[in-house]
Protein backbone atom coordinates (compact mmCIF):
# COMPACT_ATOMS: atom_id res chain seq x y z
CA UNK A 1 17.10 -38.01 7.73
CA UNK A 2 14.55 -37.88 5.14
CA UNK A 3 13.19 -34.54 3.51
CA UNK A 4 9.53 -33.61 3.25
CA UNK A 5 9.83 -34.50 -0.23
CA UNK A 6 10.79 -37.89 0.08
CA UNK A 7 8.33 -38.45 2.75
CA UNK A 8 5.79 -36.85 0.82
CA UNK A 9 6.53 -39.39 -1.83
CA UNK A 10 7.02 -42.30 0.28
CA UNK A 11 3.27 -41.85 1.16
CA UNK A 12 1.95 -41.35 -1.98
CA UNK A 13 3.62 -44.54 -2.92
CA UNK A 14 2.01 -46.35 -0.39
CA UNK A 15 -1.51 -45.03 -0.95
CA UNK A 16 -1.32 -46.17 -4.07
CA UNK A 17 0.90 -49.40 -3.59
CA UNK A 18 0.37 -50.82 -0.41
CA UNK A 19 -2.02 -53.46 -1.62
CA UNK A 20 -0.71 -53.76 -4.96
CA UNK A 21 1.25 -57.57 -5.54
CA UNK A 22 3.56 -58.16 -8.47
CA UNK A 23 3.72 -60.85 -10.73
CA UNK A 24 5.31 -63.23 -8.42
CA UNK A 25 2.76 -62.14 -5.51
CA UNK A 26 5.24 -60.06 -3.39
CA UNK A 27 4.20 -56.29 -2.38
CA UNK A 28 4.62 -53.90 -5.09
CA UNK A 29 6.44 -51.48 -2.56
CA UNK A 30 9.13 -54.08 -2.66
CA UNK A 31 10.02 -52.81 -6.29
CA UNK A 32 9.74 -49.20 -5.24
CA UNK A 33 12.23 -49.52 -2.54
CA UNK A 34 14.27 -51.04 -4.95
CA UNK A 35 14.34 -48.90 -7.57
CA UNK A 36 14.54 -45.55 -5.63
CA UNK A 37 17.68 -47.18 -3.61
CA UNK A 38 19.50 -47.84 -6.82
CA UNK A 39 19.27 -44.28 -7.63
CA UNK A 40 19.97 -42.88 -3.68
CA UNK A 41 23.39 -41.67 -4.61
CA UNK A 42 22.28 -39.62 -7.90
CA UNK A 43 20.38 -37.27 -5.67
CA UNK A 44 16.95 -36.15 -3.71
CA UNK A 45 15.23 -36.35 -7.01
CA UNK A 46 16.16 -39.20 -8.47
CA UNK A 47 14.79 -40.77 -4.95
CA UNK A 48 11.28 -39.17 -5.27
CA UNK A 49 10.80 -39.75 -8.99
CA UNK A 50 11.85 -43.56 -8.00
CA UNK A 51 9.37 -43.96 -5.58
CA UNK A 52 6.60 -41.95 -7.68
CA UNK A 53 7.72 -44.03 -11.10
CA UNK A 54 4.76 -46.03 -10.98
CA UNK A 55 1.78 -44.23 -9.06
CA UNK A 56 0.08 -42.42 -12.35
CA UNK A 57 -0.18 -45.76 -13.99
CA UNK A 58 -1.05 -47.70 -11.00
CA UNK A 59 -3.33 -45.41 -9.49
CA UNK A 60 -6.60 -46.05 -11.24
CA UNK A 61 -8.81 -43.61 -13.04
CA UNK A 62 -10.53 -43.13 -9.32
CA UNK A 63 -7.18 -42.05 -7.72
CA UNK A 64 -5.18 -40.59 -10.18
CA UNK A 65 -6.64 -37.06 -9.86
CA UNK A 66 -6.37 -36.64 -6.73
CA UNK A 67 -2.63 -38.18 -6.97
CA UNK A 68 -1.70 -35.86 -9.82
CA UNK A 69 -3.31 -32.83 -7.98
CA UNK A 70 -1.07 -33.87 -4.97
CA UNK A 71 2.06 -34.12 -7.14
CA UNK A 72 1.71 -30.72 -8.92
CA UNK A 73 1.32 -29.22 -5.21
CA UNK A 74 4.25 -30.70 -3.22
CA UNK A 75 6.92 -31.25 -5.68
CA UNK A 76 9.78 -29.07 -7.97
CA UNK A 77 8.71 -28.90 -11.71
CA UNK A 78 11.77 -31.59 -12.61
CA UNK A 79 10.33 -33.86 -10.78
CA UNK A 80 7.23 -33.35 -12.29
CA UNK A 81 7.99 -33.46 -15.26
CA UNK A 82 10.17 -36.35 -14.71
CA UNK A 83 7.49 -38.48 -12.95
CA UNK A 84 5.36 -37.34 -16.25
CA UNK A 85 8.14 -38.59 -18.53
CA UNK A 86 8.05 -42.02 -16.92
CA UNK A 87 4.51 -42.80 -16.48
CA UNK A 88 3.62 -45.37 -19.35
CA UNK A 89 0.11 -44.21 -20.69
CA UNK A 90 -2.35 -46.45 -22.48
CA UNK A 91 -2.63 -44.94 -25.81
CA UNK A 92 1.55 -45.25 -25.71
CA UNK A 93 3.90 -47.83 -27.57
CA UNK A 94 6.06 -49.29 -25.13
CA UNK A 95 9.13 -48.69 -27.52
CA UNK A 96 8.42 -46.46 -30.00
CA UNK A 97 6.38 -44.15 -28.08
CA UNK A 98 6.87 -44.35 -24.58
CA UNK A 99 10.72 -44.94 -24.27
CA UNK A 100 11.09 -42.18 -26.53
CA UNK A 101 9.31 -40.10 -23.94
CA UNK A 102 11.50 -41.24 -21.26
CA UNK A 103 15.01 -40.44 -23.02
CA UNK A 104 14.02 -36.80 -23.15
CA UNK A 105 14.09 -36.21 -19.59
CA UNK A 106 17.34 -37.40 -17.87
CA UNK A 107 15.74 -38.00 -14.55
CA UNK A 108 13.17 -40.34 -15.90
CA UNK A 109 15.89 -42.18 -17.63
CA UNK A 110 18.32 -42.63 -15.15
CA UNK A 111 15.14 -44.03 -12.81
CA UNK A 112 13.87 -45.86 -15.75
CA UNK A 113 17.04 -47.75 -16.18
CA UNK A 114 17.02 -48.43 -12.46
CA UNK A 115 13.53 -50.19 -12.64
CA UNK A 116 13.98 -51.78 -15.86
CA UNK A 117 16.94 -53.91 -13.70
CA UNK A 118 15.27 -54.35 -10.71
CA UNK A 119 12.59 -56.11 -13.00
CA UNK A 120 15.03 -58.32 -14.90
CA UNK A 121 16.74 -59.08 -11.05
CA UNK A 122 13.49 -60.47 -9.63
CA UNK A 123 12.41 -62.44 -13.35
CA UNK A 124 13.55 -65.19 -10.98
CA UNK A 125 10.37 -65.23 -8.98
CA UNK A 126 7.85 -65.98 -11.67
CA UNK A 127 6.89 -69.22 -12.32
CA UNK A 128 5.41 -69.31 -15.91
CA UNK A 129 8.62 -69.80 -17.86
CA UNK A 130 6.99 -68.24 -21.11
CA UNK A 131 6.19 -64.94 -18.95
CA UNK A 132 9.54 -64.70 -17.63
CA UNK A 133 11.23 -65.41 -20.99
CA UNK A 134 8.90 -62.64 -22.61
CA UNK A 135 9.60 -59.94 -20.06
CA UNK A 136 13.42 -61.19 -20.15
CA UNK A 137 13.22 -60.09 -23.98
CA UNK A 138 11.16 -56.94 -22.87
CA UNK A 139 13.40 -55.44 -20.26
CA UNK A 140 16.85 -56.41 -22.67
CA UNK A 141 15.31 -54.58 -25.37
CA UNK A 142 14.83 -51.41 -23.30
CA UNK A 143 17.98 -51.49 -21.89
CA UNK A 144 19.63 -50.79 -25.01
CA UNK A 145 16.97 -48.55 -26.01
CA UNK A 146 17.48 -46.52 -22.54
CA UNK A 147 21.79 -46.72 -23.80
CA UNK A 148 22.55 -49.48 -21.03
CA UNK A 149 22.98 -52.28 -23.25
């Protein structure tokens, strides 16, 4: 059975997800499973900072408030601090700045890592070669970054 936490999550991931279509026009929530069922066995938090890995970014500057207000209410302060260390911010270079951020907090790596390969496994489903072949590049690169070359 599913804690509080992970429900609490699971929601939160849907508020912000639930319309939300990826690159190859299947539901966003898709990915989230994914990536917070690769991590399952590593432990409760590893499952909630899966299935929050994406909602700070993805939120919107309407909804992200009122998602990080939720966040810093219901959950422990490593997963906080985890789903800080993963959320990709604007003003942040993907590899020098923001993977950097991500190493420091072993949580966020480990889930990072997971999502990172459930990107490359579903390259498959976009069309545009070019795109695909780009994020191919992008997602190889982090992996050795991340130390999962």
């Amino acid at each position: 059975m599913a804690s509080l936490e992970t429900i609490v999550a699971h929601s939160i991931a849907q508020e912000v997800h639930s319309k939300q279509k990826d690159l190859a026009g299947y539901s966003t929530m898709n990915h989230i499973y994914g990536v917070s069922r690769a991590v399952k066995s590593l432990g409760e938090d590893y499952v909630v900072v899966a299935l929050l890995h994406d909602t700070l970014e993805d939120a919107g500057s309407e909804l992200r408030p009122k998602i990080e207000e939720h966040i810093k209410n219901t959950f422990n302060k490593k997963v906080i601090d985890a789903v800080y260390a993963i959320t990709h911010n604007a003003d942040e270079d993907y590899f020098n700045d923001y993977l950097a951020k991500v190493l420091q907090n072993p949580i966020a790596t480990k889930v990072k890592i997971a999502d990172v390969k459930n990107n490359l496994s579903r390259l498959g489903n976009i069309e545009e070669k070019e795109l695909r072949n780009k994020l191919e590049t992008k997602y190889k690169k982090a992996l050795e970054v991340l130390g999962e070359s």
